[in-house]
N, C-alpha and C. Protein backbone atom coordinates (compact mmCIF):
# COMPACT_ATOMS: atom_id res chain seq x y z
N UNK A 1 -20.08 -3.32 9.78
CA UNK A 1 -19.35 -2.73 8.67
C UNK A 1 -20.29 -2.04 7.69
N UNK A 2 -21.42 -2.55 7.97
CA UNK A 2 -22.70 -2.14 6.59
C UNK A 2 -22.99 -0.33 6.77
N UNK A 3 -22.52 0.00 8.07
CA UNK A 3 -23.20 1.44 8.89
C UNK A 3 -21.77 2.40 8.22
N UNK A 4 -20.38 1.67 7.58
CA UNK A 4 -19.14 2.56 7.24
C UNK A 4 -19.14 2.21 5.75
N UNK A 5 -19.86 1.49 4.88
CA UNK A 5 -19.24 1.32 3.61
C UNK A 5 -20.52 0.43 3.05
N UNK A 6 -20.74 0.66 1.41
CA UNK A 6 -21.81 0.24 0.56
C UNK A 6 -21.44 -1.52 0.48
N UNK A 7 -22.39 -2.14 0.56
CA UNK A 7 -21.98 -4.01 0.34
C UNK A 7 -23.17 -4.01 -1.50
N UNK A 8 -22.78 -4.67 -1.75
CA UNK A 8 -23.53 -4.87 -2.92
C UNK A 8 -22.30 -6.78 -3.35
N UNK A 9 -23.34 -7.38 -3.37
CA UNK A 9 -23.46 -8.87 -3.85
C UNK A 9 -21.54 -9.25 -2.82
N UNK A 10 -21.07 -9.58 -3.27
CA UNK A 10 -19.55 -10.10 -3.13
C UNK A 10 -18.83 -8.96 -2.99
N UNK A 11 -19.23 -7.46 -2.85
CA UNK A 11 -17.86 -6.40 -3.06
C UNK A 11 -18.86 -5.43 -2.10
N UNK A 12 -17.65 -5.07 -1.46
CA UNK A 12 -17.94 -3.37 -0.66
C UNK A 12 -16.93 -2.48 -1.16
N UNK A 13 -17.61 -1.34 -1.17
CA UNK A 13 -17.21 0.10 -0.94
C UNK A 13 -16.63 0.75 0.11
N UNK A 14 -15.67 1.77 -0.12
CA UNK A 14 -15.45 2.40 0.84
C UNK A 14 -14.90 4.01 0.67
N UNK A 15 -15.55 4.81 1.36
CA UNK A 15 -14.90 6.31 0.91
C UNK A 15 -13.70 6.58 1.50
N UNK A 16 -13.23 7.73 1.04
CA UNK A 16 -12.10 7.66 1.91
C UNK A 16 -12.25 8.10 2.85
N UNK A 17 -11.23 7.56 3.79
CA UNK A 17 -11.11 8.07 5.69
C UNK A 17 -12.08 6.75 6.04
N UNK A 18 -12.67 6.21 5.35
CA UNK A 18 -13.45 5.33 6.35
C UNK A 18 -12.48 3.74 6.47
N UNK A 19 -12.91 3.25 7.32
CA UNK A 19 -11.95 2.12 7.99
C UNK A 19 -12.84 0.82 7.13
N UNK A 20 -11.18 0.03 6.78
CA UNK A 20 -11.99 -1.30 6.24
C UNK A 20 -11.45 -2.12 7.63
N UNK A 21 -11.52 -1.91 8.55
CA UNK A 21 -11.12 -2.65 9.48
C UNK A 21 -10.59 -1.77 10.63
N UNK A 22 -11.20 -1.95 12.46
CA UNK A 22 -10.52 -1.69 13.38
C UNK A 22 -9.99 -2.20 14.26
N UNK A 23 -9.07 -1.78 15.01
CA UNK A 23 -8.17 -2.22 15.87
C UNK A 23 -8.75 -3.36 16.92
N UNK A 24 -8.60 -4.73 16.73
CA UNK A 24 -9.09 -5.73 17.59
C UNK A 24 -10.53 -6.31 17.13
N UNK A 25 -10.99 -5.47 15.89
CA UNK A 25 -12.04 -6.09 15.06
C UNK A 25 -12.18 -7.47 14.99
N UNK A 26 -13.40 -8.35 14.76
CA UNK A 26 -12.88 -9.37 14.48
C UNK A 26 -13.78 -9.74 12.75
N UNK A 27 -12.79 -9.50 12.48
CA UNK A 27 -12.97 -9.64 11.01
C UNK A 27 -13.79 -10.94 10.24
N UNK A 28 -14.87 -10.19 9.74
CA UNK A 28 -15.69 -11.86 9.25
C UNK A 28 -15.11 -11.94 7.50
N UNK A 29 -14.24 -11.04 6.87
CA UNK A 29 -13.93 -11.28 5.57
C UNK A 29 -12.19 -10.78 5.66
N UNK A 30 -12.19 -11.37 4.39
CA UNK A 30 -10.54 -10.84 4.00
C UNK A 30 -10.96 -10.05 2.49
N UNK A 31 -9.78 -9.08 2.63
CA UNK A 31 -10.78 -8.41 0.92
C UNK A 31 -9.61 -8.46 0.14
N UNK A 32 -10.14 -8.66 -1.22
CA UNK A 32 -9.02 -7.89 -2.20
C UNK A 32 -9.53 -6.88 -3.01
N UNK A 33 -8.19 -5.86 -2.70
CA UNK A 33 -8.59 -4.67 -3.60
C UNK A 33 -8.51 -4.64 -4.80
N UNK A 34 -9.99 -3.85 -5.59
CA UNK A 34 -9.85 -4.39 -6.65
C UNK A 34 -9.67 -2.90 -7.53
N UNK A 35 -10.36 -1.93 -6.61
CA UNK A 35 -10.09 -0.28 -7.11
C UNK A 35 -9.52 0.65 -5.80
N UNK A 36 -8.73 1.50 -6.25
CA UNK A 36 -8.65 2.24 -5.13
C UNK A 36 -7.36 2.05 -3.89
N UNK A 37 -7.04 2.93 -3.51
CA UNK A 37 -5.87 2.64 -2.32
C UNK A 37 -6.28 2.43 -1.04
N UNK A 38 -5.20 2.11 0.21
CA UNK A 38 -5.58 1.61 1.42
C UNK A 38 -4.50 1.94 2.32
N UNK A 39 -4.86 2.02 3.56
CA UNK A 39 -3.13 1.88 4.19
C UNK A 39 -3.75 1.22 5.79
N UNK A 40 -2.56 0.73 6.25
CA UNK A 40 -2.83 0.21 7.77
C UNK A 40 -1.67 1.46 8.42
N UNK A 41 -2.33 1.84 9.60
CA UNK A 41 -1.69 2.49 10.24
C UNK A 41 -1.44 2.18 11.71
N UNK A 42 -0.49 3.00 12.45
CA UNK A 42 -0.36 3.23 13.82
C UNK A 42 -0.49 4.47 14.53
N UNK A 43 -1.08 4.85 15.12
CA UNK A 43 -1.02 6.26 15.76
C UNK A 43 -0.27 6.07 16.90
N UNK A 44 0.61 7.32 17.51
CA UNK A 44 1.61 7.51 18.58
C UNK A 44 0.18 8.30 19.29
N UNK A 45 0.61 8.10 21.07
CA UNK A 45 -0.14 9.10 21.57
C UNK A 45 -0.43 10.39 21.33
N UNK A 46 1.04 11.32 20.90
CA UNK A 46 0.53 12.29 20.59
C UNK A 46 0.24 13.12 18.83
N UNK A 47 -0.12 11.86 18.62
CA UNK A 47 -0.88 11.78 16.97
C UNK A 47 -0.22 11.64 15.84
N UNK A 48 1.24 11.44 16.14
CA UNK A 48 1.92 11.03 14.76
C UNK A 48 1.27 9.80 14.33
N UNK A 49 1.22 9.29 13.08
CA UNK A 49 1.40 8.37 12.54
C UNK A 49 2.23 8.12 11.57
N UNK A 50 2.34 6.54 11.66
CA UNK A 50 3.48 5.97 10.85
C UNK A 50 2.47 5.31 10.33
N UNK A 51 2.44 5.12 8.69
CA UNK A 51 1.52 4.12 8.06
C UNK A 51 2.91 2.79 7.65
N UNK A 52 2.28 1.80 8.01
CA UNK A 52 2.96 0.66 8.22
C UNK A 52 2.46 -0.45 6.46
N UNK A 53 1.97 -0.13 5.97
CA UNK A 53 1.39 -1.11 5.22
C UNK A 53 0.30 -0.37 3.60
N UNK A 54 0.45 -0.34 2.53
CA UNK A 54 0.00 0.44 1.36
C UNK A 54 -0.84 -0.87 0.60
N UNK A 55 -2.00 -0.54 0.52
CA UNK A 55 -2.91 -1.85 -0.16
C UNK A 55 -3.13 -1.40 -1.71
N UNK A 56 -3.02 -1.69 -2.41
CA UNK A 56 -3.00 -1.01 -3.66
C UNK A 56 -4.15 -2.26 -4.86
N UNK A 57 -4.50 -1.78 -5.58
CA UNK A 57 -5.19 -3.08 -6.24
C UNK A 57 -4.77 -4.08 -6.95
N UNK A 58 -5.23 -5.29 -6.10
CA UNK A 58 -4.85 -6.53 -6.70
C UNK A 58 -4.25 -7.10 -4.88
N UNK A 59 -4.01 -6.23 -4.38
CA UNK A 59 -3.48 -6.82 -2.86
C UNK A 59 -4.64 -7.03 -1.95
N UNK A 60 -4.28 -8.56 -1.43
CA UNK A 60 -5.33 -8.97 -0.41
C UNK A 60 -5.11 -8.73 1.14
N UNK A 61 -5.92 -8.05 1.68
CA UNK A 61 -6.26 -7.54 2.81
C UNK A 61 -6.96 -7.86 4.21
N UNK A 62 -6.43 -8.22 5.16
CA UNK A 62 -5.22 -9.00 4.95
C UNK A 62 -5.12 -10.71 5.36
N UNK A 63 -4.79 -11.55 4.84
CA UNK A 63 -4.97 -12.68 4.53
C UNK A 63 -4.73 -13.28 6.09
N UNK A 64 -3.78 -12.99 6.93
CA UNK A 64 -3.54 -13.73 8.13
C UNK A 64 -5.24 -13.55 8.85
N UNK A 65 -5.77 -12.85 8.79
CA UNK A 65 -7.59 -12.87 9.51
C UNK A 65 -8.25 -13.90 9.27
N UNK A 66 -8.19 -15.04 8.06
CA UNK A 66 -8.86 -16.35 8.13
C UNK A 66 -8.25 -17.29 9.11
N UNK A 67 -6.87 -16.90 9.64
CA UNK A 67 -6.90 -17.91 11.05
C UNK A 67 -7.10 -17.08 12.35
N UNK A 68 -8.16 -15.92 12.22
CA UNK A 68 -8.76 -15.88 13.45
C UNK A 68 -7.67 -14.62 14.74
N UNK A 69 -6.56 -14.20 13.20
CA UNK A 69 -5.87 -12.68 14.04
C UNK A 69 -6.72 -11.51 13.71
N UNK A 70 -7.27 -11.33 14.63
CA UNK A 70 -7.61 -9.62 14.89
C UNK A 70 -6.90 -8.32 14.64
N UNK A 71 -7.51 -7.52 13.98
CA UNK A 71 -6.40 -6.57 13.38
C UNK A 71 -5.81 -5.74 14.51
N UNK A 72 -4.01 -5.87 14.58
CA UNK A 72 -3.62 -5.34 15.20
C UNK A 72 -3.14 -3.39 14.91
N UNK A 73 -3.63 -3.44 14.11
CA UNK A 73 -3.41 -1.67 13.44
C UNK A 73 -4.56 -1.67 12.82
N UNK A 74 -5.19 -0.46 13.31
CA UNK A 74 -6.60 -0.09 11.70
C UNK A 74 -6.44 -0.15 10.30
N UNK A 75 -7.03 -0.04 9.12
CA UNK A 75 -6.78 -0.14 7.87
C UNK A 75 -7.83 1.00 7.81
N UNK A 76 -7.56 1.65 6.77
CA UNK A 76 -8.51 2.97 6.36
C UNK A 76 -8.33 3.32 4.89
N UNK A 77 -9.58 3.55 4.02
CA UNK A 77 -9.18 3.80 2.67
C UNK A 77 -8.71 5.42 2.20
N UNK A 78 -8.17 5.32 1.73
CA UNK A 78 -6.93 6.35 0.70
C UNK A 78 -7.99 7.13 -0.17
N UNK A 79 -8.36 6.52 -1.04
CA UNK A 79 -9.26 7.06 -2.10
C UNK A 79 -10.58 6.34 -1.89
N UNK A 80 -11.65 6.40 -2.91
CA UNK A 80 -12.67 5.46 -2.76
C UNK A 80 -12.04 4.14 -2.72
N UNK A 81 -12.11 2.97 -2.49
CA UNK A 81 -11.84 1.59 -2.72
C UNK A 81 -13.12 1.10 -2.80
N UNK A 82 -12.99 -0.01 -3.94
CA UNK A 82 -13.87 -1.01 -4.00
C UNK A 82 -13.35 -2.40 -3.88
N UNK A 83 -13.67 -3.52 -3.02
CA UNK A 83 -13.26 -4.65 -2.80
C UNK A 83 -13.93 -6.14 -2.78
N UNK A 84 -13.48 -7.13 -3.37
CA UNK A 84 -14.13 -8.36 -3.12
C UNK A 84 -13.95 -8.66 -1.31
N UNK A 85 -15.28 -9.23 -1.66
CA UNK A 85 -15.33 -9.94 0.07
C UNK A 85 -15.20 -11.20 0.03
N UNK A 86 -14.39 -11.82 1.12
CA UNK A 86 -14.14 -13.00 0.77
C UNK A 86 -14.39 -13.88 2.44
N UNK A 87 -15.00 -14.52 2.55
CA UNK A 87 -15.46 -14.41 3.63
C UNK A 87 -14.26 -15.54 4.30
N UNK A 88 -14.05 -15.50 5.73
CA UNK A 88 -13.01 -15.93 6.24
C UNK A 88 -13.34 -17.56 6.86
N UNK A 89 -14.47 -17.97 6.92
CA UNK A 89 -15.07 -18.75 7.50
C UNK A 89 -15.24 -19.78 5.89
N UNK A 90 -14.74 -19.41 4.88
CA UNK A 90 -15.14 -20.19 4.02
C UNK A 90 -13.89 -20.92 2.74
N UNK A 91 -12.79 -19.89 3.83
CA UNK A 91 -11.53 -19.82 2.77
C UNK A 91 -11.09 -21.52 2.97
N UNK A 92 -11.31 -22.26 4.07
CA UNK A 92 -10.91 -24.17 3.51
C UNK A 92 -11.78 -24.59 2.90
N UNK A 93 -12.88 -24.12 2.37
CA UNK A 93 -13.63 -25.29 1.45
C UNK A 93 -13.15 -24.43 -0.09
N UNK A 94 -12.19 -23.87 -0.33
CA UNK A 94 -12.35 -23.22 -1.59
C UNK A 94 -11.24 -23.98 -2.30
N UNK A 95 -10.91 -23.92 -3.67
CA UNK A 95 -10.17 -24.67 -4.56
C UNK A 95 -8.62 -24.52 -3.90
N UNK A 96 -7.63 -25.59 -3.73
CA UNK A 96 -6.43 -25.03 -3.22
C UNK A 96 -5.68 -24.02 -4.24
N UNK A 97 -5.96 -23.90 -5.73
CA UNK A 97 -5.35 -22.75 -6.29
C UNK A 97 -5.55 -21.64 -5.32
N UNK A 98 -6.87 -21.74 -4.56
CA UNK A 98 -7.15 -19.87 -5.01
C UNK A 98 -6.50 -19.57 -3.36
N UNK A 99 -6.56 -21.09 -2.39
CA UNK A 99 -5.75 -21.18 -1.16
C UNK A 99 -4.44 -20.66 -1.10
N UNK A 100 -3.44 -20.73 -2.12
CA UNK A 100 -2.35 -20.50 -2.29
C UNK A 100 -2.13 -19.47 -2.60
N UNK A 101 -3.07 -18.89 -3.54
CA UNK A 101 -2.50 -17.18 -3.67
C UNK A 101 -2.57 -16.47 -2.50
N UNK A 102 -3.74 -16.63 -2.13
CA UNK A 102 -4.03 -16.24 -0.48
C UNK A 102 -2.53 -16.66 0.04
N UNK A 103 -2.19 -17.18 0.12
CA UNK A 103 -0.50 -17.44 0.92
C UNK A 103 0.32 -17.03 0.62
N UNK A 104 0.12 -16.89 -0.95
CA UNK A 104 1.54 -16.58 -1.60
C UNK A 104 1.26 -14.84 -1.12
N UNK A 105 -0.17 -13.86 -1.07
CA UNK A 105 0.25 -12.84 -1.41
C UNK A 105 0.73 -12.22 0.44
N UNK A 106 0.20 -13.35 1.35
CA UNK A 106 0.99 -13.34 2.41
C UNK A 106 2.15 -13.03 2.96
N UNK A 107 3.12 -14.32 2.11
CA UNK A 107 4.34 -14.35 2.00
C UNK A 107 4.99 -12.76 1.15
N UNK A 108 4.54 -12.71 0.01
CA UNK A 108 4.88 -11.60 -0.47
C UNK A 108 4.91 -9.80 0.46
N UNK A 109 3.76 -9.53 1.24
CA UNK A 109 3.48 -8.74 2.11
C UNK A 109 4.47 -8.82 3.28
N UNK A 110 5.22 -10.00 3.63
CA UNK A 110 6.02 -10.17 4.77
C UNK A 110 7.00 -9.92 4.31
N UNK A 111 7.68 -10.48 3.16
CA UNK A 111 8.70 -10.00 1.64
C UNK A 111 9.04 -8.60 2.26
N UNK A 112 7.90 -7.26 1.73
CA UNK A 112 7.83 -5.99 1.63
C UNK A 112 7.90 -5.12 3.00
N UNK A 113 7.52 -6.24 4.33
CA UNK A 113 7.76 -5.54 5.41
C UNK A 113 9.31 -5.90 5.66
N UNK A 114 9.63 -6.93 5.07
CA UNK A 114 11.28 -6.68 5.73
C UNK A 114 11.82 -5.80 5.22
N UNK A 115 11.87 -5.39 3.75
CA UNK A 115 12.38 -4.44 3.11
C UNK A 115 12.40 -3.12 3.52
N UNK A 116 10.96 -3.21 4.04
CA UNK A 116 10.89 -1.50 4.60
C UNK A 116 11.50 -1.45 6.26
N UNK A 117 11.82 -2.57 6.34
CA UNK A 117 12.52 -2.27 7.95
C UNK A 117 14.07 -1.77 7.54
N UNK A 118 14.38 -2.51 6.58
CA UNK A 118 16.06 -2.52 6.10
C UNK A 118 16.02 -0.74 6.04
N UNK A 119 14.79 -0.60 5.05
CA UNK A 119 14.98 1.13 4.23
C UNK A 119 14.57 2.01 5.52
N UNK A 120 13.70 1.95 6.70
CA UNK A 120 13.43 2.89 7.83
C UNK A 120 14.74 2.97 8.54
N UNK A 121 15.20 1.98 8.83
CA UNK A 121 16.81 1.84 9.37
C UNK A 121 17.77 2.23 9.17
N UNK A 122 18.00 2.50 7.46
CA UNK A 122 19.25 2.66 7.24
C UNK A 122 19.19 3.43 5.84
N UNK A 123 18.12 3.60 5.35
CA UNK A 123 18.19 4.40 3.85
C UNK A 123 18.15 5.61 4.50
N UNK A 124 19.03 6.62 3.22
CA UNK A 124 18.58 8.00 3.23
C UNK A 124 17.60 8.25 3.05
N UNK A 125 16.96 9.79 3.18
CA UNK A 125 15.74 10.29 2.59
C UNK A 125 15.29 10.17 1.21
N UNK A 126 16.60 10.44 0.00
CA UNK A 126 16.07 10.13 -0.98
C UNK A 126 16.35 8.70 -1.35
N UNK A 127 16.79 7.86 -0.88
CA UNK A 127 17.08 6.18 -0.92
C UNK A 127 15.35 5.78 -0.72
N UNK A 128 14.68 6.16 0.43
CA UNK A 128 13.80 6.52 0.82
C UNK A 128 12.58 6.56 0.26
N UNK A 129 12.47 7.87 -0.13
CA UNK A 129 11.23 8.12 -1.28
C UNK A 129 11.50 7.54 -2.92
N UNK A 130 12.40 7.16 -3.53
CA UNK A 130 12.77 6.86 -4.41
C UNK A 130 12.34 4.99 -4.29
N UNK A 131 12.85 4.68 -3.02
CA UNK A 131 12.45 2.80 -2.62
C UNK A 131 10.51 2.61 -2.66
N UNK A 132 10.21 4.02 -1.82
CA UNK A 132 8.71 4.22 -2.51
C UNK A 132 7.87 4.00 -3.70
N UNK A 133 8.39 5.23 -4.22
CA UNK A 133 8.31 5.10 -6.08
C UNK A 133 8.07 3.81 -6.62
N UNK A 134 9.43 3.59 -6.52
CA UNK A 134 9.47 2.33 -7.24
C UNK A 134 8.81 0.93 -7.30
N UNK A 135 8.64 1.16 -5.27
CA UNK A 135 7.63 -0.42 -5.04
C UNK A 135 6.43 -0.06 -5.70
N UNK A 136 5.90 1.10 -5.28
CA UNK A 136 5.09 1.31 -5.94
C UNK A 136 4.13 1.00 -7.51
N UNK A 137 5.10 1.78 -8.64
CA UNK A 137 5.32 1.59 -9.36
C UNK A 137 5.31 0.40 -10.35
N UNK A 138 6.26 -0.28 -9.48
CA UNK A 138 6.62 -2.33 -10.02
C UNK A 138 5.11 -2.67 -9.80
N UNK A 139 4.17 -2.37 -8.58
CA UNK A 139 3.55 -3.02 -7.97
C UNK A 139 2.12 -3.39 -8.77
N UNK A 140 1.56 -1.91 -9.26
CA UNK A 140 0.81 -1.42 -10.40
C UNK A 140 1.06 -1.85 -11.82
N UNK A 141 2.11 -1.81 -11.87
CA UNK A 141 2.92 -2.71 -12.86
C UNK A 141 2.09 -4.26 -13.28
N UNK A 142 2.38 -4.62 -12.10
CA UNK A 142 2.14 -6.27 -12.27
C UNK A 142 0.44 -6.34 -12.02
N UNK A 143 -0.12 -5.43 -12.00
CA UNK A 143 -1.99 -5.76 -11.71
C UNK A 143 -2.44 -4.79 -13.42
N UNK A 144 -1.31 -4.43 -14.26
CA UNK A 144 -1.77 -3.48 -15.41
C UNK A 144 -2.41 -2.62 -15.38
N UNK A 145 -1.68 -1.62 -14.39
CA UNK A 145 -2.24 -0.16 -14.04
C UNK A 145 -1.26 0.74 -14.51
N UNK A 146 0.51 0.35 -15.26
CA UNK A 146 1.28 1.75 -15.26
C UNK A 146 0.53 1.88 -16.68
N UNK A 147 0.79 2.79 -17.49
CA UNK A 147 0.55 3.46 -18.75
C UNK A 147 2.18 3.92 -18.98
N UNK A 148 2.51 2.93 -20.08
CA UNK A 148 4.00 3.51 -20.40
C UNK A 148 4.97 3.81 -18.85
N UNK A 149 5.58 4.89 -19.19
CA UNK A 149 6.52 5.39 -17.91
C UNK A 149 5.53 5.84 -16.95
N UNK A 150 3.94 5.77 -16.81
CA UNK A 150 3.54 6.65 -15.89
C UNK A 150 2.56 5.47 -15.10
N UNK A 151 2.31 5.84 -13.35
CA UNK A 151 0.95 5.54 -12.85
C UNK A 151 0.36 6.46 -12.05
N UNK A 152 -0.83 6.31 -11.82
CA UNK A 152 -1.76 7.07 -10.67
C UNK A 152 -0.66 6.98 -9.37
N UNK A 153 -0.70 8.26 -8.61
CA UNK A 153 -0.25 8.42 -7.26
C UNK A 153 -1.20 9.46 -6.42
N UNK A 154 -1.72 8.49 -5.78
CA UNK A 154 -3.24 9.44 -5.48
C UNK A 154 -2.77 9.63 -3.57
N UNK A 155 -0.96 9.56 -3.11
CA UNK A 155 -0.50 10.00 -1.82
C UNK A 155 -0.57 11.41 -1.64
N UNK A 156 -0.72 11.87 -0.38
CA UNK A 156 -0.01 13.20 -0.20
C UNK A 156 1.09 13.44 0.23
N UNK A 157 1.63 14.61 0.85
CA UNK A 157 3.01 14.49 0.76
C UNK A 157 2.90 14.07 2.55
N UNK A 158 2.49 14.40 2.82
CA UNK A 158 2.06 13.78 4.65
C UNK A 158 2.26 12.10 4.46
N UNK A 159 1.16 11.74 3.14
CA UNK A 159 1.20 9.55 3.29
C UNK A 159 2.44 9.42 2.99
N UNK A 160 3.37 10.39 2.57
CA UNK A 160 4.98 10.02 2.07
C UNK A 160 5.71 9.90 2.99
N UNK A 161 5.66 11.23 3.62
CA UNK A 161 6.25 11.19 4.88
C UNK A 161 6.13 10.36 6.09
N UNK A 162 4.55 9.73 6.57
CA UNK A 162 4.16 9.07 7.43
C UNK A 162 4.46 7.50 6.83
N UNK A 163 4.54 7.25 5.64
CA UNK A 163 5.44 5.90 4.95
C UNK A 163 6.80 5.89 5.38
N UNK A 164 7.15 6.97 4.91
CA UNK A 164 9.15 6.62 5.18
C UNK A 164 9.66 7.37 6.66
N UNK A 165 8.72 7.89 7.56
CA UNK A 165 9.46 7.96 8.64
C UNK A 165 9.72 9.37 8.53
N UNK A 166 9.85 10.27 7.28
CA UNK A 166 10.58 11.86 7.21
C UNK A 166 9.58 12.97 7.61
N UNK A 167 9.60 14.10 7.56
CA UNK A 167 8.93 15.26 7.93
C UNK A 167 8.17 15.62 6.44
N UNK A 168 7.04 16.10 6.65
CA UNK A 168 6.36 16.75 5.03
C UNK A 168 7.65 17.66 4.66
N UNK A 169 8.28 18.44 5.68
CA UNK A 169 9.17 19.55 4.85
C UNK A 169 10.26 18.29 3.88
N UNK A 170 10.50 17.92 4.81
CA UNK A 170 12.04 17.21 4.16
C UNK A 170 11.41 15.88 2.86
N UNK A 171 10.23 15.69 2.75
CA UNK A 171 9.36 15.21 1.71
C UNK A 171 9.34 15.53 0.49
N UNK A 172 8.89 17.05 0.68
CA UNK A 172 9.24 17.93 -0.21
C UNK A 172 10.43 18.39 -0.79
N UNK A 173 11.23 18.70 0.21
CA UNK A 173 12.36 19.47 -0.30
C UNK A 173 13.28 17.93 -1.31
N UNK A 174 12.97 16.27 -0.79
CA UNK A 174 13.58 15.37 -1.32
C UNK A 174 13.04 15.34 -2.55
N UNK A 175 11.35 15.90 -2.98
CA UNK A 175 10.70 15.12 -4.46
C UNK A 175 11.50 15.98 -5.03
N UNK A 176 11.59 17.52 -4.95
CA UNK A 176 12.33 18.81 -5.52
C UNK A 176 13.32 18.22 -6.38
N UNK A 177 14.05 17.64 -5.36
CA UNK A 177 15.41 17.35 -5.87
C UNK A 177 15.62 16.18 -6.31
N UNK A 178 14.48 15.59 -6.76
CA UNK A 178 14.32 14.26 -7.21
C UNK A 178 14.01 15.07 -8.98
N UNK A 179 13.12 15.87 -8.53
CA UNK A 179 12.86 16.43 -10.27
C UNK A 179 13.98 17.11 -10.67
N UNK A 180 14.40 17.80 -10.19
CA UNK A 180 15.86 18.42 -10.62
C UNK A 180 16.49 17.29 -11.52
N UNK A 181 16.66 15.83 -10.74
CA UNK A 181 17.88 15.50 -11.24
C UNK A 181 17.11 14.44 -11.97
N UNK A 182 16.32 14.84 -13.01
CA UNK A 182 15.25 14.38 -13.88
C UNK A 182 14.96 12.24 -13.37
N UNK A 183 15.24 12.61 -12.29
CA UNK A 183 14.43 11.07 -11.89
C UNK A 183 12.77 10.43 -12.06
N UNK A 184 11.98 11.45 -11.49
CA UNK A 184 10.64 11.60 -11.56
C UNK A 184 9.92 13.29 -12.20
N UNK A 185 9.09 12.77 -12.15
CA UNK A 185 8.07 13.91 -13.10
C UNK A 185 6.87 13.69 -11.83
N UNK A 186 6.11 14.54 -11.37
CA UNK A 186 4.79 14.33 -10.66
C UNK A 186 4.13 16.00 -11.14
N UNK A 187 2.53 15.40 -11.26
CA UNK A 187 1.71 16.00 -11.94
C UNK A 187 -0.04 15.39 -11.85
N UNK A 188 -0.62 16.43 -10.98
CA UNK A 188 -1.54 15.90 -10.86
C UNK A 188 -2.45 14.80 -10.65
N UNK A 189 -1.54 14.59 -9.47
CA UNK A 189 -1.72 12.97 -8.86
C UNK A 189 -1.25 11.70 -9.70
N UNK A 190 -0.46 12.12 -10.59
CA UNK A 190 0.06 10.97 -11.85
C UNK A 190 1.88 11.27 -11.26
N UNK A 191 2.28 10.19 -11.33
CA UNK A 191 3.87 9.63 -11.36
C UNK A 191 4.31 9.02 -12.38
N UNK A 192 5.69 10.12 -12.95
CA UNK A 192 6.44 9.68 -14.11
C UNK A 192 7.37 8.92 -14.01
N UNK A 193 7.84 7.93 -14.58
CA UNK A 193 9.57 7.68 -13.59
C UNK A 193 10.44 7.50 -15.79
N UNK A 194 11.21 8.42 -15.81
CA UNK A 194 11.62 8.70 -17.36
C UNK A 194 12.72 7.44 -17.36
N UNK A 195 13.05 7.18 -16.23
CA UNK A 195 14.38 5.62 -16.40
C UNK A 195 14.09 5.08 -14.91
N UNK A 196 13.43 4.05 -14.84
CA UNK A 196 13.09 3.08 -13.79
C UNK A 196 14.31 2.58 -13.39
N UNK A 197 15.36 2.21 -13.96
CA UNK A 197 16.87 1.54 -13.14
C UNK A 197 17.68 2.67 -12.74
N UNK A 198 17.55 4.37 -13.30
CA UNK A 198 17.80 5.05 -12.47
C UNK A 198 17.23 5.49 -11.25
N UNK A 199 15.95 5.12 -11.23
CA UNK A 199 15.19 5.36 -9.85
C UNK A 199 15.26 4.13 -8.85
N UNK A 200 16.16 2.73 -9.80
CA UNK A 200 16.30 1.95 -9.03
C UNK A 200 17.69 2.04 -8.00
N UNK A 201 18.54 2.58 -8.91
CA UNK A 201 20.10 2.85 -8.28
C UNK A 201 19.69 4.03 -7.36
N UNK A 202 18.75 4.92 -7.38
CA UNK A 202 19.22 5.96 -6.40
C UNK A 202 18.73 5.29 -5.21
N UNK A 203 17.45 4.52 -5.43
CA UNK A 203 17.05 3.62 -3.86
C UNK A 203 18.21 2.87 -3.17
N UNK A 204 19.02 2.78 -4.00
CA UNK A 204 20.20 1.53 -3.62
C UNK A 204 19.76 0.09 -3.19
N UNK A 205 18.33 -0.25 -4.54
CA UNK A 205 17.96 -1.78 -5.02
C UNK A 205 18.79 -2.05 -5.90
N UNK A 206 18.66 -3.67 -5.88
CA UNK A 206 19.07 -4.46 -6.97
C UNK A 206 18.54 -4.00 -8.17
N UNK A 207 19.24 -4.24 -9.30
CA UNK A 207 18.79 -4.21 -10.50
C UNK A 207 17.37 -4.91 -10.82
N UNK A 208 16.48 -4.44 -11.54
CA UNK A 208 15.25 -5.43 -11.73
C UNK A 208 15.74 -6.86 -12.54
């Protein structure tokens, strides 16, 4: 890993495009992100990808590798990321608090993949990018990254599309009409959302 990304004491680096993890790796750490985005992906033979999984900071990466699963999809960083290393061989001698978050943010990650099976299945396009937003959004939220109505969105319209399953065109033509109908604001890699329970009703979520 030392030959794809900077190690310095307890934390590595990573630029983007480079992999914090490959396919069947066997992983000697679990990380949490502490700057920077991430995604796990799948490639189709003839090169689509579907990104299956968004690591954002404060999310640990990924926690099932201390019992010895090999990553079944690559992970690759988004932007720069910087991450604690946490080494996997050491996670039972550690305090059971810090055991449990490790589980809990497990459980939570399994939480977010059912959700996105419900929304690949059966949401519209803008149900869709709007269910995006918002996880998003909440997610940054809770690690004290939004600023008022706004956070960093450092996706392209391709990581949107390869998230929800849609085409870059129909990506586009959905944010369009997402600003039209004053839901979101986007601007220079920054995301506005001017009423969060209206961006929650158009996903067709529960109320927060």
């Amino acid at each position: 890993m030392a030959s794809l990304a900077t190690i310095a004491d307890d934390h590595i680096q990573f630029r983007p495009h480079q992999y914090l993890a490959r396919e069947a790796d066997r992983p000697e750490f679990v990380y949490r992100i502490e700057e920077g985005w991430a995604c796990r992906f799948r490639l189709l033979n003839d090169g689509r990808r579907q990104i299956t999984a968004l690591f954002l900071p404060g999310d640990y990466c990924e926690p099932q590798w201390v019992l010895g699963h090999r990553p079944a999809q690559p992970i690759v960083a988004l932007t720069n990321v910087r991450a604690s290393c946490i080494p996997c061989a050491s996670i039972g001698n550690r305090p059971f608090d810090q055991q449990r978050r490790l589980w809990s943010a497990l459980a939570h990650a399994l939480d977010r993949q059912s959700d996105w099976l419900v929304t690949l299945g059966r949401r519209t396009a803008l149900e869709r990018i709007a269910h995006l937003l918002c996880e998003i959004f909440e997610r940054l939220s809770r690690s004290g990254l939004t600023y008022g109505q706004q956070c960093a969105l450092p996706l392209t319209q391709m990581d949107m599309a390869d998230l929800t399953g849609l085409t870059p065109v129909h990506v586009n033509r959905t944010l369009q009409s997402m600003r039209s109908a004053a839901l979101i604001e986007l601007q220079s890699r920054w995301l506005r959302i001017p009423d969060l329970s209206a961006l929650r009703q158009a996903a067709c979520l529960a109320p927060a």
